[in-house]
Each structure stands twice: as structure tokens, then as C-alpha cells.
Protein backbone atom coordinates (compact mmCIF):
# COMPACT_ATOMS: atom_id res chain seq x y z
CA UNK A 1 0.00 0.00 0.00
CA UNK A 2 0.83 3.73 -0.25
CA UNK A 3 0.37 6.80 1.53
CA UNK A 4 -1.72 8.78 0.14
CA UNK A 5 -4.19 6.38 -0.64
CA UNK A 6 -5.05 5.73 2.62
CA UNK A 7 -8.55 7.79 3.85
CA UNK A 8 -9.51 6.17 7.52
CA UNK A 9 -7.47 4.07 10.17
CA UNK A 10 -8.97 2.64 12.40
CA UNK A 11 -6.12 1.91 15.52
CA UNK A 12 -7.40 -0.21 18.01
CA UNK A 13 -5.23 -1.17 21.44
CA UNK A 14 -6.35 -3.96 23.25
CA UNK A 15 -5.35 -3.22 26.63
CA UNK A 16 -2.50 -5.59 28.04
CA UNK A 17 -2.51 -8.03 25.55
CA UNK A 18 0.80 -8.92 25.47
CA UNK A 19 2.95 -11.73 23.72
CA UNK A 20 5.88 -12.98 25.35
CA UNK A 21 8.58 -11.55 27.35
CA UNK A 22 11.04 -9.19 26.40
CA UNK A 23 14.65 -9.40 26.30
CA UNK A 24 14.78 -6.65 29.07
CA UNK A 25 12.11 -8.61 31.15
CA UNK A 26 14.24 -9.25 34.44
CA UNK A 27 14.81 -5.90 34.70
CA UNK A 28 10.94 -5.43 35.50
CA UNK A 29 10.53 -8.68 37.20
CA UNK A 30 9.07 -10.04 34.61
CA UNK A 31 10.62 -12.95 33.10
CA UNK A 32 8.08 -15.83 31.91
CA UNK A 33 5.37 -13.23 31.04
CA UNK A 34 3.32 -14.26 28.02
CA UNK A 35 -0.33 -12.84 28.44
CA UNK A 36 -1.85 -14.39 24.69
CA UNK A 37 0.50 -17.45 25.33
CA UNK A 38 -0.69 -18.30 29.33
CA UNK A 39 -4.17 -17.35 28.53
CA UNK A 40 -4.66 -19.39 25.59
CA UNK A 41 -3.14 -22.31 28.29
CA UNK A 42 -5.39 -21.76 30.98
CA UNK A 43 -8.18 -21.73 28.86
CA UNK A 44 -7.35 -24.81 27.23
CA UNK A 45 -7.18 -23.10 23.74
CA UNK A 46 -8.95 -20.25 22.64
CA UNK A 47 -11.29 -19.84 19.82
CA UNK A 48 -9.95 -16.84 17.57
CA UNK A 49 -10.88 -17.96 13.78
CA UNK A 50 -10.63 -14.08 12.96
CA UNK A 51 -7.54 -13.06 14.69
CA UNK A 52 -5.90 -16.89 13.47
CA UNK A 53 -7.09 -15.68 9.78
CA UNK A 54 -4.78 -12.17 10.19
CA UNK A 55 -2.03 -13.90 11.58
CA UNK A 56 -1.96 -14.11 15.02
CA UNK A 57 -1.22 -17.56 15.27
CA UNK A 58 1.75 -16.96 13.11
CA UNK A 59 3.49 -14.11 15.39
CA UNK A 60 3.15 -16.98 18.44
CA UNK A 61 1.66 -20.83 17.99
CA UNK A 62 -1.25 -20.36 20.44
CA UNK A 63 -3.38 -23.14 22.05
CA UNK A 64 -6.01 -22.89 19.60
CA UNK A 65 -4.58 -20.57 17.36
CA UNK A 66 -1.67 -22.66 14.81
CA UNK A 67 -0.31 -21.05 12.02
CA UNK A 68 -2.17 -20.64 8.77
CA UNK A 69 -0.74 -21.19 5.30
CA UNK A 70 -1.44 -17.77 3.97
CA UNK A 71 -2.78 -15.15 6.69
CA UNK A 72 -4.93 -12.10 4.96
CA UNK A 73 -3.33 -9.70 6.80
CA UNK A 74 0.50 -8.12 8.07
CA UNK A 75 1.58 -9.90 11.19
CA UNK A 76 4.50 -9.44 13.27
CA UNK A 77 4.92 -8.05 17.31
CA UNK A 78 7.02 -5.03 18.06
CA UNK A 79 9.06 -4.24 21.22
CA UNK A 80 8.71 -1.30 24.00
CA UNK A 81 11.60 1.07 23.40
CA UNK A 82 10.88 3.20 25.99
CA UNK A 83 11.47 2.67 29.73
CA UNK A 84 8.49 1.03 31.37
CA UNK A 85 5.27 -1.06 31.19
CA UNK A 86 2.80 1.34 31.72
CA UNK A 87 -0.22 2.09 30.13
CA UNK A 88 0.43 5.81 29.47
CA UNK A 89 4.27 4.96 28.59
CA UNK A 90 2.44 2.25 25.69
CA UNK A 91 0.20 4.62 24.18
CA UNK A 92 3.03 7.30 24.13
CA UNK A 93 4.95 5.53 22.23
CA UNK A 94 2.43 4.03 19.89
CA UNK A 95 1.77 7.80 19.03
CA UNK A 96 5.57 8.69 18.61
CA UNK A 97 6.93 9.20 22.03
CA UNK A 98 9.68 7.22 23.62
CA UNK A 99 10.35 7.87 26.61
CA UNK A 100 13.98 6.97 27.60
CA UNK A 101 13.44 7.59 31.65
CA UNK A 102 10.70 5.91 32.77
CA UNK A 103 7.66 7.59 34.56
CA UNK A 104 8.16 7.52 38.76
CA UNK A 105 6.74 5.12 40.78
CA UNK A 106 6.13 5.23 44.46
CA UNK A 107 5.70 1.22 45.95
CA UNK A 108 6.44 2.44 49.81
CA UNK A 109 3.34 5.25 49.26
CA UNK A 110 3.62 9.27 48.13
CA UNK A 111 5.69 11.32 50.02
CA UNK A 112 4.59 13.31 53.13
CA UNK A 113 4.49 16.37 51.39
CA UNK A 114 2.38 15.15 48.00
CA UNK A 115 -0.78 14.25 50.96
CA UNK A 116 -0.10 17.39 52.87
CA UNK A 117 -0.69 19.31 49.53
CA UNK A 118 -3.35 17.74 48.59
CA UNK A 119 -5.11 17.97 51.81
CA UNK A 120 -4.60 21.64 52.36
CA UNK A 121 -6.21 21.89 48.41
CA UNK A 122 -9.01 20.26 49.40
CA UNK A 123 -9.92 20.35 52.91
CA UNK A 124 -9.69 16.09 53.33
CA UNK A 125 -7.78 13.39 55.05
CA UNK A 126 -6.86 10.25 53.29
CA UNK A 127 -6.99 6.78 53.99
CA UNK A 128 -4.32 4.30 53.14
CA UNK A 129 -1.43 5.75 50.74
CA UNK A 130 -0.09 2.37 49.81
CA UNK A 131 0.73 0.13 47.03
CA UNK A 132 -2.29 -2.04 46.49
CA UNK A 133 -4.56 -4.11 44.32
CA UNK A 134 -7.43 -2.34 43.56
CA UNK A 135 -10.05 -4.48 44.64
CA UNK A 136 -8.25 -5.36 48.08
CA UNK A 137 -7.87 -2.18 49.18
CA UNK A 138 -11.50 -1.58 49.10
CA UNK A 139 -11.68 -5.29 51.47
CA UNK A 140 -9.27 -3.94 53.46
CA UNK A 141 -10.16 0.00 53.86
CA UNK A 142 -13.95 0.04 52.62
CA UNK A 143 -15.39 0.05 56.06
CA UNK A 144 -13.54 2.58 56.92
CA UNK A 145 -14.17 5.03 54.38
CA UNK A 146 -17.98 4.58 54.67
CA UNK A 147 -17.16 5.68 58.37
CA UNK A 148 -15.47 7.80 58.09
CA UNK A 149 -15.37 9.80 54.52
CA UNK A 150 -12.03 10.01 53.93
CA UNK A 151 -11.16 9.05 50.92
CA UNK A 152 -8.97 6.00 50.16
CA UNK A 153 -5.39 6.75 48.18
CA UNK A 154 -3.30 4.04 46.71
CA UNK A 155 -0.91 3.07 44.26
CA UNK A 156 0.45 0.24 41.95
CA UNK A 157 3.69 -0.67 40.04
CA UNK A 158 2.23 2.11 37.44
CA UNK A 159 3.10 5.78 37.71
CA UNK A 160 -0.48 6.15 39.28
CA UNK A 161 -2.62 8.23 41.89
CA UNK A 162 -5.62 6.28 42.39
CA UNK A 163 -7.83 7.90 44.31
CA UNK A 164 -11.23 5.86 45.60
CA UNK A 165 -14.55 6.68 47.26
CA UNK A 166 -17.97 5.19 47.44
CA UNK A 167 -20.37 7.37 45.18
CA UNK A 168 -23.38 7.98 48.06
CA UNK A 169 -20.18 8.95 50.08
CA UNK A 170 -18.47 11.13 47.67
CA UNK A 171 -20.61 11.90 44.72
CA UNK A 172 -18.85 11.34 41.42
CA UNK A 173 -18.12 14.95 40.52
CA UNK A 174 -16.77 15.64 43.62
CA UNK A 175 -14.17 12.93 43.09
CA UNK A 176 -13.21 14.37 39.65
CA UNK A 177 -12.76 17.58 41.51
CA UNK A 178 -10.57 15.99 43.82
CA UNK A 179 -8.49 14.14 40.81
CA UNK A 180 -8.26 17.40 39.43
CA UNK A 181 -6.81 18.82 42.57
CA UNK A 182 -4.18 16.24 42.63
CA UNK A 183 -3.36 16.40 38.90
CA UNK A 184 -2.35 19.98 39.57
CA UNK A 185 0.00 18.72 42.60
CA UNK A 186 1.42 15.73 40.96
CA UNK A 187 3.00 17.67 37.22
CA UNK A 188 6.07 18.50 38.61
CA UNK A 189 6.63 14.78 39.75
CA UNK A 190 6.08 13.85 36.47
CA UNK A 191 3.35 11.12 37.63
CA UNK A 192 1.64 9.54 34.55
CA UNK A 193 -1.97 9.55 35.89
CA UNK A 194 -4.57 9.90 38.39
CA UNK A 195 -7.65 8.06 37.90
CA UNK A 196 -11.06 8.67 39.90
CA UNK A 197 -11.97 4.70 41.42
CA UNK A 198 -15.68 5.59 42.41
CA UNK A 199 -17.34 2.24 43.69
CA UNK A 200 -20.41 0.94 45.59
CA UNK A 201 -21.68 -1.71 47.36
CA UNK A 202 -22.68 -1.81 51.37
CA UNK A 203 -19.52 -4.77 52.33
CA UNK A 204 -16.74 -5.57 51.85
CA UNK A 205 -17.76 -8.53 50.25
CA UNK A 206 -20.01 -6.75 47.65
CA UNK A 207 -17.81 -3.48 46.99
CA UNK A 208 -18.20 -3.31 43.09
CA UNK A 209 -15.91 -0.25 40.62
CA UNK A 210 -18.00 0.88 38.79
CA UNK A 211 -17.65 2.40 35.23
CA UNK A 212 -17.32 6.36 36.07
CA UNK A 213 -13.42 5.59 36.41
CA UNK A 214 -11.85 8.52 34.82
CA UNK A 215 -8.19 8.96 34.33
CA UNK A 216 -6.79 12.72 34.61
CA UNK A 217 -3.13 11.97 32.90
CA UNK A 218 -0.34 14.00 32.32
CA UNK A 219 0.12 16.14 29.19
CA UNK A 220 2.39 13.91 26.43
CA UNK A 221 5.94 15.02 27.00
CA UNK A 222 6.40 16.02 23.27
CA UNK A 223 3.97 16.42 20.19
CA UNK A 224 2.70 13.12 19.06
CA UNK A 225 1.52 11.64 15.66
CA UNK A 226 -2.30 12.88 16.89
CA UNK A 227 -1.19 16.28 17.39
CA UNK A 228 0.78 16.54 13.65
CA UNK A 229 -2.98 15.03 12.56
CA UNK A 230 -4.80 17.61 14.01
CA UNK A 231 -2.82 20.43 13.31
CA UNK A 232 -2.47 19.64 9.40
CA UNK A 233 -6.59 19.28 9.26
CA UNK A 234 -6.86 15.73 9.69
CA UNK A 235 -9.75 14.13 12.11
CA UNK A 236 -9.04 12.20 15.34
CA UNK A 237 -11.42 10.58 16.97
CA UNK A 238 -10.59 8.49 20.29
CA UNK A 239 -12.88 5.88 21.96
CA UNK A 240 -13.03 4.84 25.53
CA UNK A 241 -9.65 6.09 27.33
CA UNK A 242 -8.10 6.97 24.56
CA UNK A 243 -8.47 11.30 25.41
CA UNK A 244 -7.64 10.92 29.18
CA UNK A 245 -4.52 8.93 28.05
CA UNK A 246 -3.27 11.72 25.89
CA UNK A 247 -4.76 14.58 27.94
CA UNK A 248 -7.25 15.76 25.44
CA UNK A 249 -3.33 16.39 23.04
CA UNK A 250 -4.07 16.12 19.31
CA UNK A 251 -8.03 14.44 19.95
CA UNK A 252 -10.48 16.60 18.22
CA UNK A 253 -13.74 14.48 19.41
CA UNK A 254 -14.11 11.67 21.78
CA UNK A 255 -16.58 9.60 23.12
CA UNK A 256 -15.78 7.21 26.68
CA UNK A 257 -16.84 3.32 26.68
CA UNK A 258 -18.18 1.50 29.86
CA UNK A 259 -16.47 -1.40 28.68
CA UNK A 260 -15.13 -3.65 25.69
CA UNK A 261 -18.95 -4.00 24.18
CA UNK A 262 -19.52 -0.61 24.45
CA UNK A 263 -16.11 0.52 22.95
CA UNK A 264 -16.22 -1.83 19.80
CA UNK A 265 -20.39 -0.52 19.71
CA UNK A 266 -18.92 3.01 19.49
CA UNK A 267 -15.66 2.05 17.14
CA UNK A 268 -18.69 1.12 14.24
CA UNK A 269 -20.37 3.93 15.35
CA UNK A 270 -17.69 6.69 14.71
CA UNK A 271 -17.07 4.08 11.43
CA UNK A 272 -19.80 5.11 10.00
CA UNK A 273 -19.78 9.03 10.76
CA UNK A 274 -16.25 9.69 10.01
CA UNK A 275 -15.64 9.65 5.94
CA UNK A 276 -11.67 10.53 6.61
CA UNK A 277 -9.06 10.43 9.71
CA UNK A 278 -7.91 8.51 12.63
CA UNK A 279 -10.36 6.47 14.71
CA UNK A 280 -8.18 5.44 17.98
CA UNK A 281 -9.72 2.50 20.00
CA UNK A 282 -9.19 1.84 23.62
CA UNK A 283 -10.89 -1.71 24.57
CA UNK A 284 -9.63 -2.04 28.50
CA UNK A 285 -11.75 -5.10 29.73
CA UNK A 286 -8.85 -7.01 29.28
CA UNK A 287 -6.41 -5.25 31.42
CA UNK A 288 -9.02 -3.62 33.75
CA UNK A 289 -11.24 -6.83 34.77
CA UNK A 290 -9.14 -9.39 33.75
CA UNK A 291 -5.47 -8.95 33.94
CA UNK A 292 -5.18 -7.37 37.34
CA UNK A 293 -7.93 -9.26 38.58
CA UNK A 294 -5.74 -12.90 37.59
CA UNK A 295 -8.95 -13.85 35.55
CA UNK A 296 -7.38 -15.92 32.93
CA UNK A 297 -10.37 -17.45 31.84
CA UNK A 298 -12.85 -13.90 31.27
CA UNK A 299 -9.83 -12.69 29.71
CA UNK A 300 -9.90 -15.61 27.31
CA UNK A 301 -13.57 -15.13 26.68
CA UNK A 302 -13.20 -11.29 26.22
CA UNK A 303 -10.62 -12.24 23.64
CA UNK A 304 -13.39 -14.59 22.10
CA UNK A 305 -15.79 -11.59 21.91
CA UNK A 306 -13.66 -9.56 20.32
CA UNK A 307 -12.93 -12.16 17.52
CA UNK A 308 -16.71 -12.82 16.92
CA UNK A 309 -17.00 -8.75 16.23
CA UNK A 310 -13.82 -8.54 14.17
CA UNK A 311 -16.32 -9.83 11.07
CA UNK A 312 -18.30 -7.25 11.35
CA UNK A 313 -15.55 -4.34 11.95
CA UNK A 314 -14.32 -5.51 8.81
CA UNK A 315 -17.11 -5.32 6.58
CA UNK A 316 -17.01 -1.72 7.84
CA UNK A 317 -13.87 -0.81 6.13
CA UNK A 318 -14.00 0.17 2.63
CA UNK A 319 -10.79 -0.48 0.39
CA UNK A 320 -9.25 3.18 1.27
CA UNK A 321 -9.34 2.18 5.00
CA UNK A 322 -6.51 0.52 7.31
CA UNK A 323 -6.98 -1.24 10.25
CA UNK A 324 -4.19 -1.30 12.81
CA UNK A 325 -4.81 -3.85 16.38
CA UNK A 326 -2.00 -3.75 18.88
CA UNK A 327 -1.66 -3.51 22.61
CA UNK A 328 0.24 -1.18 25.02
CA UNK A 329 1.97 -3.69 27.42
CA UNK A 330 1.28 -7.18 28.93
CA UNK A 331 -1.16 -8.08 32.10
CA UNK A 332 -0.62 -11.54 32.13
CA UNK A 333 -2.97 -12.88 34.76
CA UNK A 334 -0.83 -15.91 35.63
CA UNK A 335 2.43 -15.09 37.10
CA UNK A 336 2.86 -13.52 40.01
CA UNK A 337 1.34 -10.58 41.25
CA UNK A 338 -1.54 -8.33 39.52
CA UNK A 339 0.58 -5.66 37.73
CA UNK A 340 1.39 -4.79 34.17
CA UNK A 341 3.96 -7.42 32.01
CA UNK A 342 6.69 -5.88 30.28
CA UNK A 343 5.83 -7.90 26.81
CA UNK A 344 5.77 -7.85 23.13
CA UNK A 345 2.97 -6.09 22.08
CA UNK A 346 1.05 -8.02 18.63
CA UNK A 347 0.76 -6.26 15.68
CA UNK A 348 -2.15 -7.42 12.78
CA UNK A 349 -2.86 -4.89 10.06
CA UNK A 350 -5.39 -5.20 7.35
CA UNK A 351 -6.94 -3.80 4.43
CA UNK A 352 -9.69 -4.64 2.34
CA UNK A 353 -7.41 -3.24 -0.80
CA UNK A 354 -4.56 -5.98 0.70
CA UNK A 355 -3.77 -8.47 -1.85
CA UNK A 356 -2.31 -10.99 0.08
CA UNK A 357 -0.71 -10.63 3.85
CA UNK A 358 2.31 -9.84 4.73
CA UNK A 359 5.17 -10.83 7.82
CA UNK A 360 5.88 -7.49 9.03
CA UNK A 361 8.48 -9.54 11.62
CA UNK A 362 9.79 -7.93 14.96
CA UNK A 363 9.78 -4.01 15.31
CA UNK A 364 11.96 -2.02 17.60
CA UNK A 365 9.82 -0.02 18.67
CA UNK A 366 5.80 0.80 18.98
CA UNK A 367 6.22 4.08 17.17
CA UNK A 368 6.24 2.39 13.85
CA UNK A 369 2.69 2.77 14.41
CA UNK A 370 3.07 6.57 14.26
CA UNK A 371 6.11 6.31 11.72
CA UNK A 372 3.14 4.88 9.65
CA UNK A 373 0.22 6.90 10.12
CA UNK A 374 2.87 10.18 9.02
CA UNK A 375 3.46 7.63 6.10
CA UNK A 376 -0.63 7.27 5.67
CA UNK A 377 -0.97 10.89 5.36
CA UNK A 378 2.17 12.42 4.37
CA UNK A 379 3.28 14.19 7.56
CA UNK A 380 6.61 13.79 8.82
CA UNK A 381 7.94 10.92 10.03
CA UNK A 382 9.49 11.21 13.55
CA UNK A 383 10.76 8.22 15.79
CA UNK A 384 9.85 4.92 14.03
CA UNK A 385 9.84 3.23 11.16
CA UNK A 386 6.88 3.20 8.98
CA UNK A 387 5.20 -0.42 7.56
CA UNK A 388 2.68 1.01 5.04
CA UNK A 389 4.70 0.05 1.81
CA UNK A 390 5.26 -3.48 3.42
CA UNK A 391 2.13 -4.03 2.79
CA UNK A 392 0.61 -5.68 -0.38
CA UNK A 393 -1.72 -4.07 -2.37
């Protein structure tokens, strides 16, 4: 294919969907990780007919998903070249952005004076200030919260400033306002993101997230592949996370997703709107409820969903269109611990104007996503290297 050519992609990420360690693994604590590979395992093979026909089976022999003779679309994986395994630090560099230091972390709690800030900004204490799973800290510090109103603070392995509360405690916009509040207090630290965890439920045993998460990140470090888009007239639309992760940056309309069926509802949706541009897909079931939550088997199924709408995604895409599926890191719900997986990401692109597919083989870096869109629409290339006229057609 050629730039120029090209009037719509269609980019979507599916959140933590890694395959198979990278070389710099240890490093993270991460050696073993294979999210695809152990899920397919645990699930005793996975039915992906769709994905198998583009060539995922080809970039790794899955349980369930062999090889095919001749796969209709480019296959290959590319490697993280930036420091990290975050989900802001994936995106980034899927855009155009690599990130040689990586984003701070904080497993031993914020500092002292981070809390203090944010407590004179907003007139609250805080419970907990800890690195902790999600769902256990609302076991563990629930109670107390409905007691008490303080909202709960925690952390992960991410560059994150989660910040929970039970909506009849702390109605939802209230939340945002404090998120806001600590967005402002965190820049300078360079933290990648502080997301709003409103939940209910009456116990600890019934404490349920629910989907008015929102993520307040920080602005990209450098213009990105959207921004170059928007600027030179061209339309980009994000779906699901997609604007919080970039900080509104280079997205000129958005719409958020409650989850994976609501995202790829929204995907056809903008499909059929949009007549030229970028349509940039966040589907997060998979790290969100699934990953973190060691769920191998719903993350299976959620992969099985997403095959049995990939048909009809398709049949959306005229012969001027590209699609582009990828991930941002690995979650891999088997190995220890409920973090991210520093991973191989996949990479399956396709075109209804594809003549045949193509082994696009192991890239250095996510940005050759960006390296391509420039290619797409003839902007400038910046880090990465393009795949556009690897393809056939």
C-alpha cells in the first residue's frame, strides 16, 4: 500500500494483551510473562478464527490458534523502546513518544508532602497511601471510608494516583474535583496519571468499581503523531480512554466506553460518521477486569468476543481504509502478582485493498505505528519506522 491512498485508520489497542517476554524482562521482574500465550493455556485453547485468519497464530503458535498457510493480513509483534510497562508509557509511544526515563513510581506510598498538599487543596484526610490491588484495598479499607469519609489513596507498580470513594459517600463529581486537585500537585513529579476509582456496594464482600473511572493523565511530554494530525486538518477521533490517556493532546472528538462491548459498539459507530481520519480504539476489559484481577479465563472469553465482532468491523472498512490492532503492554494474569507485564505487544494490520498478507516480523519499537500513520498521510515521520509500503496491495 501507499500513503496517500489511505482515507480512515482505524487503531485499536487492546489493553495488556501482550505476547511474550522481552529481552529486558528481568529488569521489570518479569521474566516468563506471556499474556496471549498463558491465557490461551489456561483456557485450554482459545477460539480466535478471525484473529488466526490475520495472523496471530503466526506471530506466536497459540493453544487454539496454529499457524495458517497464507494469513490475509500483516503480522508481526514489536518491542517497547521506551522505559516502562505502563499504560500511558504504551500509548506514548504508539503515538511517537519514547520515553527513555521511565515515569516515577512510588511502591512504599507518596511522600509526606504530596498528601499534605493535597489535603490543604481540598480540605480532606486520606486513607491508606499504599501500594495495592485495587479491589483489596476496598476489602481492606472500605469500612472505613464509609465511616469515616475520607477518601482511600493508593498506588500500583504504574506511575499512578488512584484515588477511591464510594459514590453515596463522595458523589462522582466531587471525586473528579478531587483528581483534578491532585493532577495539579502531581506535574512536577512527572506522575503519569490519576484516575477517579468511584465504587459501591454496602460490604466488603459486595464493593463493586463501577464504570465512572476517569483517568486525569499528564500532558504527552512532546507532540505526538495525533497532534501533527490535528494540526495539518486531519480528524481524530478516540474511543473509551483513549483522550484521558493523551490529555485531550491532538483528539479533536471523543466519546468514553463502559467497557469492551460498548467501545467496539462506538468504534462502528464513529465508522460510520467519520468519511476521513484517525479512529483510535481503547478496549480495556482485558487489562481492567481481567489482567489485574488474575482472571485468565474472562480474559480468554473477552478475547473470544472480540474475535466474533472482528467480522463485522471488517465489513465496515472500505478499500481506502486501514486497520491497525495492537496492545500497550502485557497483564498476564498468571504469574505472580496483579501488575502490568513488560511484553511484546502483537501487531495485525489489514486492508480490504490488501492483496495478500504480509510478515511485518519484529519491530523495535511501537512508534512504527506513528512512523506509519505520518506515512498514511504524508506528515513527517518522527521516531519509528513506517510499515505502510510493506504491505501488499
Amino acid at each position: 500500500m501507499r500513503g496517500g491512498g489511505v482515507k480512515r485508520v482505524l487503531l485499536i489497542t487492546l489493553d495488556g494483551c501482550g505476547i511474550g517476554e522481552l529481552p529486558d524482562a528481568a529488569r521489570y521482574g518479569d521474566v516468563g510473562a506471556n499474556t496471549l500465550g498463558h491465557v490461551a493455556e489456561a483456557c485450554g485453547g482459545l477460539d480466535l478464527p478471525h484473529l488466526q485468519a490475520l495472523g496471530l497464530g503466526n506471530i506466536l503458535q497459540l493453544p487454539g490458534v496454529p499457524t495458517v498457510a497464507a494469513p490475509q493480513g500483516g503480522w508481526g509483534r514489536m518491542a517497547e523502546a521506551s522505559a516502562g510497562k505502563d499504560t500511558t508509557t504504551g500509548h506514548w509511544e504508539i503515538a511517537g513518544i519514547i520515553e527513555p526515563n521511565p515515569l516515577p513510581t512510588y511502591p512504599t506510598g507518596f511522600p509526606e508532602e504530596i498528601i499534605a498538599a493535597l489535603r490543604r487543596e481540598t480540605g480532606l484526610d486520606f486513607l491508606g497511601n499504599i501500594a495495592a490491588s485495587g479491589t483489596e484495598i476496598l476489602k481492606e479499607l472500605g469500612d472505613e471510608h464509609l465511616r469515616s469519609g475520607r477518601p482511600i489513596v493508593y498506588t500500583s507498580a504504574d506511575s499512578v494516583f488512584q484515588v477511591a470513594a464510594h459514590e453515596g459517600i463522595i458523589p462522582v463529581e466531587r471525586l473528579y474535583e478531587i483528581c483534578r486537585a491532585a493532577r495539579r500537585i502531581l506535574d512536577p513529579y512527572r506522575i503519569g496519571r490519576v484516575i477517579a476509582r468511584p465504587f459501591v456496594g454496602d460490604a466488603p464482600e459486595n464493593y463493586r468499581r463501577t464504570a465512572n473511572r476517569h483517568d486525569f493523565s499528564l500532558s504527552p511530554t512532546a507532540p505526538t503523531i495525533l497532534d501533527g494530525m490535528t494540526a495539518a486538518g486531519i480528524p481524530v477521533f478516540g474511543v473509551g480512554k483513549i483522550r484521558d490517556i493523551f490529555a485531550g493532546c491532538g483528539i479533536g472528538d471523543y466519546v468514553y466506553s463502559s467497557d469492551n462491548r460498548d467501545g467496539m459498539a462506538k468504534t462502528l459507530t464513529a465508522l460510520a460518521a467519520m468519511e476521513r481520519g484517525l479512529i483510535f480504539t481503547n478496549l480495556v476489559d482485558f487489562d481492567m477486569l481481567y489482567g489485574h484481577r488474575l482472571d485468565a479465563k474472562g480474559f480468554g472469553q473477552a478475547l473470544e468476543e472480540f474475535d466474533r465482532w472482528l467480522p463485522e468491523c471488517r465489513a465496515a472498512l472500505k478499500a481506502e481504509d486501514l486497520l491497525i490492532v495492537t496492545a500497550d503492554h502485557g497483564c498476564d494474569p498468571t504469574t505472580p502478582g496483579s501488575d502490568h507485564t513488560r511484553e511484546y505487544v502483537p501487531l495485525l494490520v489489514w486492508s480490504p485493498a490488501m492483496a495478500q498478507g504480509t510478515a511485518l516480523g519484529v519491530r523495535t519499537s511501537f512508534a512504527d505505528v506513528a512512523a506509519t500513520l505520518a506515512e498514511a498521510y504524508g506528515l513527517p515521520v518522527g521516531a519509528g519506522k513506517g510499515f505502510l509500503g510493506e504491505l501488499t496491495g
